[in-house]
Protein backbone atom coordinates (compact mmCIF):
# COMPACT_ATOMS: atom_id res chain seq x y z
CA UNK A 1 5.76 18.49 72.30
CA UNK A 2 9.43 19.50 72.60
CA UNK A 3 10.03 16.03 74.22
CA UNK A 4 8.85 14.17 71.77
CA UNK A 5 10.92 15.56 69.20
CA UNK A 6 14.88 13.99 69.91
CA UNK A 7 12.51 10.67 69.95
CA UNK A 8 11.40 11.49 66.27
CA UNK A 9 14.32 12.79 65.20
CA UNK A 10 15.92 9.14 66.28
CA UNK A 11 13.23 7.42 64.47
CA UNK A 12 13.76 9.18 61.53
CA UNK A 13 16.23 7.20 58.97
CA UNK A 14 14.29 4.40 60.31
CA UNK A 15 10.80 5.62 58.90
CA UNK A 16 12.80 6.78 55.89
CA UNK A 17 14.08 3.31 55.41
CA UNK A 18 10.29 1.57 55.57
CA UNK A 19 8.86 4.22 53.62
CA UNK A 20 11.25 3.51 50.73
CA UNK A 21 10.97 0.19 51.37
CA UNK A 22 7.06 0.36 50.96
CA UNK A 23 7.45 2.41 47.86
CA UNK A 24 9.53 -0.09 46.18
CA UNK A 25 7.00 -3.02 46.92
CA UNK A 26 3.82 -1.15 45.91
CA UNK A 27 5.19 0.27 43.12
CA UNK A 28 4.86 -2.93 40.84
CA UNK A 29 1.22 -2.79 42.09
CA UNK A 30 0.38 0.46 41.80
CA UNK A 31 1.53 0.40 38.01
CA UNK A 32 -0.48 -3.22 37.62
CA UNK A 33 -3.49 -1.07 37.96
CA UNK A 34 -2.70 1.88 36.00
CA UNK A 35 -1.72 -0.37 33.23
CA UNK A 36 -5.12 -2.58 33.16
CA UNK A 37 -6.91 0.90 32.86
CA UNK A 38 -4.71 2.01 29.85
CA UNK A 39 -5.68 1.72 26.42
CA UNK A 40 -3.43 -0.41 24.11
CA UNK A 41 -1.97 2.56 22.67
CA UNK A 42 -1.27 4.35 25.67
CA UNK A 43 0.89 1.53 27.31
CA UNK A 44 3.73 1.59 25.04
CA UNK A 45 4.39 5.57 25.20
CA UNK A 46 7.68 6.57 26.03
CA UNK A 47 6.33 8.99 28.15
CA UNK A 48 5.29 7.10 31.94
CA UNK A 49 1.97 8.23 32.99
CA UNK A 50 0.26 6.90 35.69
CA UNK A 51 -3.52 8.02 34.93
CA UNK A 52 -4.33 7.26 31.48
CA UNK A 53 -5.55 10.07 28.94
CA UNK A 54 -8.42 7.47 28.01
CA UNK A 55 -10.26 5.31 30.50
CA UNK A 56 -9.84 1.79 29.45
CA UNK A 57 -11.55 0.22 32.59
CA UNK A 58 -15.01 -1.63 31.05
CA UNK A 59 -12.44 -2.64 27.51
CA UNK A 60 -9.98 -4.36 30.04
CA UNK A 61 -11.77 -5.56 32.52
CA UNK A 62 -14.69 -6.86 30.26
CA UNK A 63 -12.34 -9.07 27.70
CA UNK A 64 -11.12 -10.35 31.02
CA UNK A 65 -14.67 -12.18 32.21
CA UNK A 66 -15.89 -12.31 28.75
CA UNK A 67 -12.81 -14.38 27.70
CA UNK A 68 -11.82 -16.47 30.71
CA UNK A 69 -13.98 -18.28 33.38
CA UNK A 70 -11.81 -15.92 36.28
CA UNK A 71 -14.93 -16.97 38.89
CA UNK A 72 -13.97 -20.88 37.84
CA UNK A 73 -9.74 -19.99 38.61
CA UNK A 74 -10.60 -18.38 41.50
CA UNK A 75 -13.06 -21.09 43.42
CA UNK A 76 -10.07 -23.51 42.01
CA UNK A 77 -7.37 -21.59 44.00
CA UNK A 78 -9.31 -21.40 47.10
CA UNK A 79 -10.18 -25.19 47.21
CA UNK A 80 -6.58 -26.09 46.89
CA UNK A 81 -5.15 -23.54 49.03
CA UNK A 82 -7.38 -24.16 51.75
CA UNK A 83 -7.57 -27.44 51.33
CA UNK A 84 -4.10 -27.49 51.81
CA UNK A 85 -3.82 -25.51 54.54
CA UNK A 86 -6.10 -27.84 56.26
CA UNK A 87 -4.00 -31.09 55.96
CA UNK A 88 -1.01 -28.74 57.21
CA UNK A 89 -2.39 -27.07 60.41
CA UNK A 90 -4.08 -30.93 61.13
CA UNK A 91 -0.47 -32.47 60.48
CA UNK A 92 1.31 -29.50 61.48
CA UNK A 93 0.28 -28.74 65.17
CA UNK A 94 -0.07 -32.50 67.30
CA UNK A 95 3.77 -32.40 65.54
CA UNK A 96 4.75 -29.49 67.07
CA UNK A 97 3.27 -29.47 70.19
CA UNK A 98 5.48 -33.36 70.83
CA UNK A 99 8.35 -31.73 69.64
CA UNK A 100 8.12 -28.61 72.11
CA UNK A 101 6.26 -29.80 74.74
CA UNK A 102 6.94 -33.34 75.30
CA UNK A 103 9.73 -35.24 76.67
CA UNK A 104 10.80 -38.53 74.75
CA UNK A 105 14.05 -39.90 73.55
CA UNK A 106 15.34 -38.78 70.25
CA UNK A 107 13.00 -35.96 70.16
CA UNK A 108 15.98 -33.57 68.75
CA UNK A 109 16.82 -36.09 66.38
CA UNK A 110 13.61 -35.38 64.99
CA UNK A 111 13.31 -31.87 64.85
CA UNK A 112 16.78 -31.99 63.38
CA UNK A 113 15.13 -34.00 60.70
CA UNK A 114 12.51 -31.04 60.78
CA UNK A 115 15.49 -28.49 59.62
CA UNK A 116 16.97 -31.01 57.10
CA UNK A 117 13.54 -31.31 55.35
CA UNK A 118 13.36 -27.09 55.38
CA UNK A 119 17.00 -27.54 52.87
CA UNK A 120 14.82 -29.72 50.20
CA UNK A 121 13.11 -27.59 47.74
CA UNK A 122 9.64 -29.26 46.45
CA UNK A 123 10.95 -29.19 43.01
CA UNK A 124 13.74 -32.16 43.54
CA UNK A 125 10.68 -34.53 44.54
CA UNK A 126 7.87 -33.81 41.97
CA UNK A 127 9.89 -36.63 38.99
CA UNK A 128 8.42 -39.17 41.81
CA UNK A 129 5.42 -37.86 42.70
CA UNK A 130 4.60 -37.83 39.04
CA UNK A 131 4.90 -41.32 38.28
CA UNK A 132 2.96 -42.26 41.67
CA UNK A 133 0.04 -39.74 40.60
CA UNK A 134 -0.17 -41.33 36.85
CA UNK A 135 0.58 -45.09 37.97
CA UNK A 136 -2.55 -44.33 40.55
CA UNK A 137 -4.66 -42.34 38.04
CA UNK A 138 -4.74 -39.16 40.21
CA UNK A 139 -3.81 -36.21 37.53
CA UNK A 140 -6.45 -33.97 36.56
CA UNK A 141 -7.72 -34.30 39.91
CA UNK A 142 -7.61 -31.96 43.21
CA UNK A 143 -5.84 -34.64 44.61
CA UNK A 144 -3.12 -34.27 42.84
CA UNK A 145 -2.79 -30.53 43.35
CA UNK A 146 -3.43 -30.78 47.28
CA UNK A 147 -1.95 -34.12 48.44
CA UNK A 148 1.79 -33.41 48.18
CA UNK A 149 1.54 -30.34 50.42
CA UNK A 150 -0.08 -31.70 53.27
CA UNK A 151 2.83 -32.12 55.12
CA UNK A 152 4.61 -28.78 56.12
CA UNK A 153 7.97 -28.88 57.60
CA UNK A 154 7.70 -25.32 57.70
CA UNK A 155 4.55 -25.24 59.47
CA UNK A 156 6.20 -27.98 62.06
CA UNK A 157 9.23 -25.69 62.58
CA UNK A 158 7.21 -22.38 62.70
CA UNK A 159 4.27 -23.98 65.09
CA UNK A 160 7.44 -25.29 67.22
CA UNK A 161 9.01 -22.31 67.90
CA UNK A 162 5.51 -20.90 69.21
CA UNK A 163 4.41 -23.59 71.48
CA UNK A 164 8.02 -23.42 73.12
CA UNK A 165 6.94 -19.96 74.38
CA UNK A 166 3.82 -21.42 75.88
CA UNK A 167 3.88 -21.67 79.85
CA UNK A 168 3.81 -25.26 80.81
CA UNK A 169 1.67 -24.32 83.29
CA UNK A 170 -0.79 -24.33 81.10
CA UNK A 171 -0.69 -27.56 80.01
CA UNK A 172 -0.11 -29.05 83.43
CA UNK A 173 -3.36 -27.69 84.68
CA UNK A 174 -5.32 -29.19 81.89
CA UNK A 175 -3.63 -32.28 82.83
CA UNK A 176 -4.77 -32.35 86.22
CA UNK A 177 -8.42 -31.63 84.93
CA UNK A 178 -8.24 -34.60 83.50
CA UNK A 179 -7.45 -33.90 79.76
CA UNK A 180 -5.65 -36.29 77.08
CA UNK A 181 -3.31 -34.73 74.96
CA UNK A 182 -4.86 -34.72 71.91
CA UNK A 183 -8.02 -32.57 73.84
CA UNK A 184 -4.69 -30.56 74.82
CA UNK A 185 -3.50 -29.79 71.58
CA UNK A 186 -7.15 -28.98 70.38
CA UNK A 187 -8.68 -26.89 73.18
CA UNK A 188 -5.93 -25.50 74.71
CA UNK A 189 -2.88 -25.24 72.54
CA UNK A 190 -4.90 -24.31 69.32
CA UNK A 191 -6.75 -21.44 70.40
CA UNK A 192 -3.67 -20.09 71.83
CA UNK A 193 -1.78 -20.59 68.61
CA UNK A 194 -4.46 -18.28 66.14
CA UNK A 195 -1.61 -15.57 65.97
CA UNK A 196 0.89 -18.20 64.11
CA UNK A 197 -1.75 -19.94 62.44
CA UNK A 198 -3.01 -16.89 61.05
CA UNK A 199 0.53 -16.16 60.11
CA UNK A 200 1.81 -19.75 58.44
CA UNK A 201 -2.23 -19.68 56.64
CA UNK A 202 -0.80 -16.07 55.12
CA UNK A 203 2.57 -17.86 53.79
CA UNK A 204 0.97 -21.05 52.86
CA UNK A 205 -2.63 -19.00 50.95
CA UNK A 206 0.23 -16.78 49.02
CA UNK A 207 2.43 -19.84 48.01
CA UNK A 208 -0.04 -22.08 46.57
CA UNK A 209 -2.15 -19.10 45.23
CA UNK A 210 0.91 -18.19 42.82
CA UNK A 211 2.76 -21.73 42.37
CA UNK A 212 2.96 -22.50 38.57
CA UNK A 213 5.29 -24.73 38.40
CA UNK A 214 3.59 -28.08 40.23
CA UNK A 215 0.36 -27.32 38.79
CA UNK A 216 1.32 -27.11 35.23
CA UNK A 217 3.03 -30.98 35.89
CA UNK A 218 -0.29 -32.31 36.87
CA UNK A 219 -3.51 -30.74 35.37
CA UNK A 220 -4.43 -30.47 31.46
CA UNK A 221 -7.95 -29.99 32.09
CA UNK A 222 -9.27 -26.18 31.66
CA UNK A 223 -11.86 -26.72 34.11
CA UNK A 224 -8.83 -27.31 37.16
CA UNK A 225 -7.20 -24.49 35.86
CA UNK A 226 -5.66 -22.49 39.22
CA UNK A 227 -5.01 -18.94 39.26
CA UNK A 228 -1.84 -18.87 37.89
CA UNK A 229 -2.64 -20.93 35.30
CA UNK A 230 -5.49 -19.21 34.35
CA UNK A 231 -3.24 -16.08 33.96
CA UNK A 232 -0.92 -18.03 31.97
CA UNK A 233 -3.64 -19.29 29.55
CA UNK A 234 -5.26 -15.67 29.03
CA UNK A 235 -2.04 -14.35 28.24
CA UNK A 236 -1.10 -17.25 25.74
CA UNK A 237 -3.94 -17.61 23.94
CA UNK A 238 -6.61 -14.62 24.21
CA UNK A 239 -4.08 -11.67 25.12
CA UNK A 240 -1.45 -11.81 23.29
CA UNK A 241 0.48 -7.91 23.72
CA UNK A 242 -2.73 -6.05 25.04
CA UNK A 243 -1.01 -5.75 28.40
CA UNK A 244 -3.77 -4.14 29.62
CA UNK A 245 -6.47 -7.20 29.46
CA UNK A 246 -3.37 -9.05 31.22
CA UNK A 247 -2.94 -6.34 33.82
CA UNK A 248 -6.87 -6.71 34.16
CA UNK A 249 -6.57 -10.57 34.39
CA UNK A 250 -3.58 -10.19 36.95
CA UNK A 251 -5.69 -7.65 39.02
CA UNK A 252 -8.61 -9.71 39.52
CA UNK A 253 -6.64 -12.79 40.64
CA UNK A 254 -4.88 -10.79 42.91
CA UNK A 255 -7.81 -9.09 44.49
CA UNK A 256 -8.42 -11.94 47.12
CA UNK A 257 -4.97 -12.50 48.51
CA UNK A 258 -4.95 -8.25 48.73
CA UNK A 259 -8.22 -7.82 51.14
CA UNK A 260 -7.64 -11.55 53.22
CA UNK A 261 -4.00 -10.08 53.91
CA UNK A 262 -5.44 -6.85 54.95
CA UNK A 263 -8.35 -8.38 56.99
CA UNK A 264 -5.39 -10.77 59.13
CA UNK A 265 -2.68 -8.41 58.84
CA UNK A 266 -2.82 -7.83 62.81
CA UNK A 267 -2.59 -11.49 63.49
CA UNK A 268 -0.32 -11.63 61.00
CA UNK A 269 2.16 -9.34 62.60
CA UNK A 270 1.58 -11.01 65.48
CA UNK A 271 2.24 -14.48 64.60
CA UNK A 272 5.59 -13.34 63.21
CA UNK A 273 6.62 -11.23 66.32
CA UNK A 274 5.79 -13.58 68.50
CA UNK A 275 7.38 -16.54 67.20
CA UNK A 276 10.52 -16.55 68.15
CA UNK A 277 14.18 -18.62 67.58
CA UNK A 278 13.58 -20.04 70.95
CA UNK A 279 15.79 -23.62 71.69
């Protein structure tokens, strides 16, 4: 016992630093659900309380599904964001395993290309991609929402850095039994890669989950309506100030990204620890 304590006294200011650093991140959380609990009247006290005086659970939560298809949001927001992520791990992982594990000229030209494209934010492209949507009839449609995504530089760069830590020993042997390198990439590389692919699904899940901003550009229709949207709807036309509903609303769209993270948080970790800046 007394040796273990100069190691926790040296750990110390770092725990102290995570555990504020937790606090601060669950804190907008924490008060989300106290607030879609709350009462209208209790939610603009001066006085903060976290537990309300008046259980407003069944009010909240009730307007919510009553008022807003949230089932209809949410099966939206998993079709896009997995469809999404499918395109980008297909895409994604034949790219990086030329760029790390093959030899051919200009192959650096390319992933510098890679780390240009990460400099480009979406935004500066979706003026184009709007007028080749509407001149091919695609808004309204999932196609719209999923097909400019499919392509992840990010993924590339991420999957990259992986496979580079990969013996090539490995892929030598399943040369010499005889394997192409597409069976490579497939049956050797992939199920050696779950820890980042668990990691860049995380990232990509939470991006498109919570992107506003290309959705609104494409979809009118209700019935396409992501989760963000849906939110943005509630609030707009059925919530007006009852922050609580719109807590409630928030809560329930946020539910699903909460328990996947927490089911894949260990791959998660390791995906990001093991994926290093290697050149």
């Amino acid at each position: 016992m007394r040796s273990d304590s100069p190691s926790l006294v040296k750990d110390l200011p770092r725990l102290a630093v995570l555990c504020i650093a937790a606090f601060i991140v669950l804190v907008p959380y924490v008060w989300m659900l106290a607030v879609s609990v709350k009462p209208q009247d209790e939610v603009f006290r001066a006085s903060l309380t976290l537990l309300p005086e008046r259980w407003a659970l069944i009010e909240n939560y009730g307007k919510v599904l009553r008022t807003i298809p949230v089932l209809t949001f949410v099966i939206n927001g998993l079709i896009v964001c997995f469809g999404i992520l499918f395109f980008q791990l297909l895409f994604a992982i034949p790219a990086a395993y030329a760029l790390a594990k093959l030899n051919f000229r200009g192959r650096e030209i390319l992933f510098g290309f890679v780390m240009l494209g990460l400099l480009i934010p979406y935004q500066t492209t979706a003026l184009p991609l709007y007028m080749g949507f509407h001149q091919a009839g695609l808004l309204n449609s999932y196609t719209a929402l999923i097909a400019p995504f499919t392509c992840s530089v990010f993924a590339i760069f991420l999957f990259r850095q992986f496979f580079k830590a990969l013996p090539d020993d490995l892929i030598a042997a399943a040369r010499i039994d005889g394997m192409g390198e597409f069976s490579i990439v497939w049956r050797v590389i992939l199920p050696n890669a779950w820890p980042a692919a668990t990691a860049f699904a995380i990232f990509s899940v939470v991006a498109h989950w919570n992107d506003l901003f290309w959705p609104l550009i494409v979809i009118q229709k209700g019935s396409l309506y992501t989760p963000a949207m849906g939110i943005l709807a509630f609030r707009s036309v059925e919530s007006g100030d009852d922050y609580g509903a719109l807590m409630a609303a928030a809560t329930l769209v946020a539910a699903p990204l909460v328990i996947a993270f927490l089911f894949a948080q260990r791959r998660f970790i390791e995906g990001v620890t093991m994926t290093g800046l290697k050149g």
